[in-house]
Protein backbone atom coordinates (compact mmCIF):
# COMPACT_ATOMS: atom_id res chain seq x y z
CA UNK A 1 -115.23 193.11 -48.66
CA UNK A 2 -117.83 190.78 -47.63
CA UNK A 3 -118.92 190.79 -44.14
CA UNK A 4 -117.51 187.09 -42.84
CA UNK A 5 -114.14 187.98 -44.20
CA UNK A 6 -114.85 191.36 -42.33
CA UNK A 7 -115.54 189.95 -38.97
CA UNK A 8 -112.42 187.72 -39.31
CA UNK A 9 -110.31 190.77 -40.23
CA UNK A 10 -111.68 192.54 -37.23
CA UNK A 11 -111.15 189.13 -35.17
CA UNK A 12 -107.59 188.71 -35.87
CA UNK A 13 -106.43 192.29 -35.34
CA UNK A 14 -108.22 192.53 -31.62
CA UNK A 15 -106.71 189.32 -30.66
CA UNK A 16 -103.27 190.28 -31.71
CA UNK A 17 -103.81 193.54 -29.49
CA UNK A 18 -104.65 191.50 -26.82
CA UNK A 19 -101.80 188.90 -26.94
CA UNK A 20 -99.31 192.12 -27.83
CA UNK A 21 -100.70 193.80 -24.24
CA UNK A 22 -100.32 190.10 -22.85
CA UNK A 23 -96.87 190.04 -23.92
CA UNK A 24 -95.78 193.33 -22.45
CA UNK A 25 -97.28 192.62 -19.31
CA UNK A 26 -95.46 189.76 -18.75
CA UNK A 27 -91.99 191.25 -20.41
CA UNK A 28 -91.78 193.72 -17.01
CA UNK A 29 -88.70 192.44 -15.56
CA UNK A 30 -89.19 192.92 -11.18
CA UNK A 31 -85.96 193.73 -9.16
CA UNK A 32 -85.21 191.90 -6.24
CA UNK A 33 -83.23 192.73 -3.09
CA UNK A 34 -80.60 191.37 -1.33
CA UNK A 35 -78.87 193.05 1.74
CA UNK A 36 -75.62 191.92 2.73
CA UNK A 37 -75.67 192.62 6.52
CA UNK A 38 -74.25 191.32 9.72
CA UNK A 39 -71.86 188.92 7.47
CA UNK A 40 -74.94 187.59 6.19
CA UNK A 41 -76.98 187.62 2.58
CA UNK A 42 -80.40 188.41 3.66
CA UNK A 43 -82.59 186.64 2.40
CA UNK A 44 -80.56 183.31 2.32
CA UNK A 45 -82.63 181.78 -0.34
CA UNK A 46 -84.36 184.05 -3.62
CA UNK A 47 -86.82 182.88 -5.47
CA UNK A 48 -86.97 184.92 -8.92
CA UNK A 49 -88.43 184.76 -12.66
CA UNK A 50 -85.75 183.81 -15.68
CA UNK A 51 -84.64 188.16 -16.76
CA UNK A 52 -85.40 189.87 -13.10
CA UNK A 53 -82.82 191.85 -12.17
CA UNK A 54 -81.35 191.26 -8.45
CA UNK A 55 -79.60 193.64 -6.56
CA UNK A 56 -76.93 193.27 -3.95
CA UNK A 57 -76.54 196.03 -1.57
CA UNK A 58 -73.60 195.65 1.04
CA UNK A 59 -74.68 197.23 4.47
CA UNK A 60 -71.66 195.86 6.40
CA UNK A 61 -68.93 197.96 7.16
CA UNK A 62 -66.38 195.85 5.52
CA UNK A 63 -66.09 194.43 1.52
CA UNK A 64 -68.25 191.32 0.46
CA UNK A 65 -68.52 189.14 -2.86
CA UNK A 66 -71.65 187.60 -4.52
CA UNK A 67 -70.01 184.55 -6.33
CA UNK A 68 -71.95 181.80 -8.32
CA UNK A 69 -69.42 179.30 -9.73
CA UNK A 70 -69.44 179.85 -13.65
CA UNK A 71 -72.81 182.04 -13.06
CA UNK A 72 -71.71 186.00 -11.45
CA UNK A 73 -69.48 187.42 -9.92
CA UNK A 74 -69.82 191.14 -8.47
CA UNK A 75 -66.56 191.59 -7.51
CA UNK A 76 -65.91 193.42 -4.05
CA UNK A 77 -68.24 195.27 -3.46
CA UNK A 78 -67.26 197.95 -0.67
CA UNK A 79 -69.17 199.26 2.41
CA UNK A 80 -73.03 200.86 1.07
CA UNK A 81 -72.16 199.26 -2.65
CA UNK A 82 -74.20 197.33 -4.70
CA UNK A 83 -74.19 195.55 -7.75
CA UNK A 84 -77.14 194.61 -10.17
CA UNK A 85 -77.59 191.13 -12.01
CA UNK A 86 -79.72 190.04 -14.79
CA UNK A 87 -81.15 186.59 -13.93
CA UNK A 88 -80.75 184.88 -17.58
CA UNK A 89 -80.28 181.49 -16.94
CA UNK A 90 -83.03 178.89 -15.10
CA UNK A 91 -81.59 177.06 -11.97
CA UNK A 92 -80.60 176.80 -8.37
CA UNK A 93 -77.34 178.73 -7.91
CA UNK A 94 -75.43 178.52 -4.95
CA UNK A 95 -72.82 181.34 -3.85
CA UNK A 96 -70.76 182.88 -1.21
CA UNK A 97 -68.55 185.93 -0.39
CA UNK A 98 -65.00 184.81 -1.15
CA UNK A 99 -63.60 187.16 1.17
CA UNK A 100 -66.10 185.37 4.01
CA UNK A 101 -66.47 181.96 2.49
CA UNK A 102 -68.77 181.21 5.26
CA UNK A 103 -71.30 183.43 4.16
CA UNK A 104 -73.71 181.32 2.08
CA UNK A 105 -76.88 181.92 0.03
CA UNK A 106 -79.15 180.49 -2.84
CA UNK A 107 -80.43 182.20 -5.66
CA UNK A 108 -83.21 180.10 -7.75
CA UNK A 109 -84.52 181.13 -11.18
CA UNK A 110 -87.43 179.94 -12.49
């Protein structure tokens, strides 16, 4: 093998380790918390990345919902329960509790 055709060789493969590392460090999904406490989703508004997981945890005493119109839906989710979505879909998604319908809160993907 000559030597140019070598160095290409030798070019390609380190630059497809390097974008296959890339790759996996972005792939890392992060997992995001929201506490339902006080009849309120804390925080109110979530920014997170398009496949992070978030996680509802219901510190109240008494049952909640996480409800996004067409988006998720945990279900009731009892006293120290919580429920785990995968963020798959970009956009600004409002919900509620539809036992509490007062209790409001935005989650954003991005």
């Amino acid at each position: 093998m000559n030597g140019l055709r070598r160095r290409l060789l030798l070019a390609t493969g380190a630059a497809a380790l390097v974008s296959a590392y890339a790759l996996r460090a972005q792939a890392a999904p992060a997992t995001h918390t929201v506490t339902i406490d006080a009849f309120e989703f804390k925080p109110a508004t979530l920014t997170v990345k398009q496949g992070d997981v978030v996680v509802w945890h219901n510190a109240d005493p008494v049952p909640h919902t996480a409800t996004a119109h067409r988006t998720f839906d945990s279900g009731s989710l009892t006293a120290g329960a919580s429920w785990r979505y995968t963020a798959a879909m970009k956009g600004h998604f409002d919900y509620v509790c539809t036992l509490h319908p007062t209790m409001k809160a935005t989650l954003i993907v991005e």
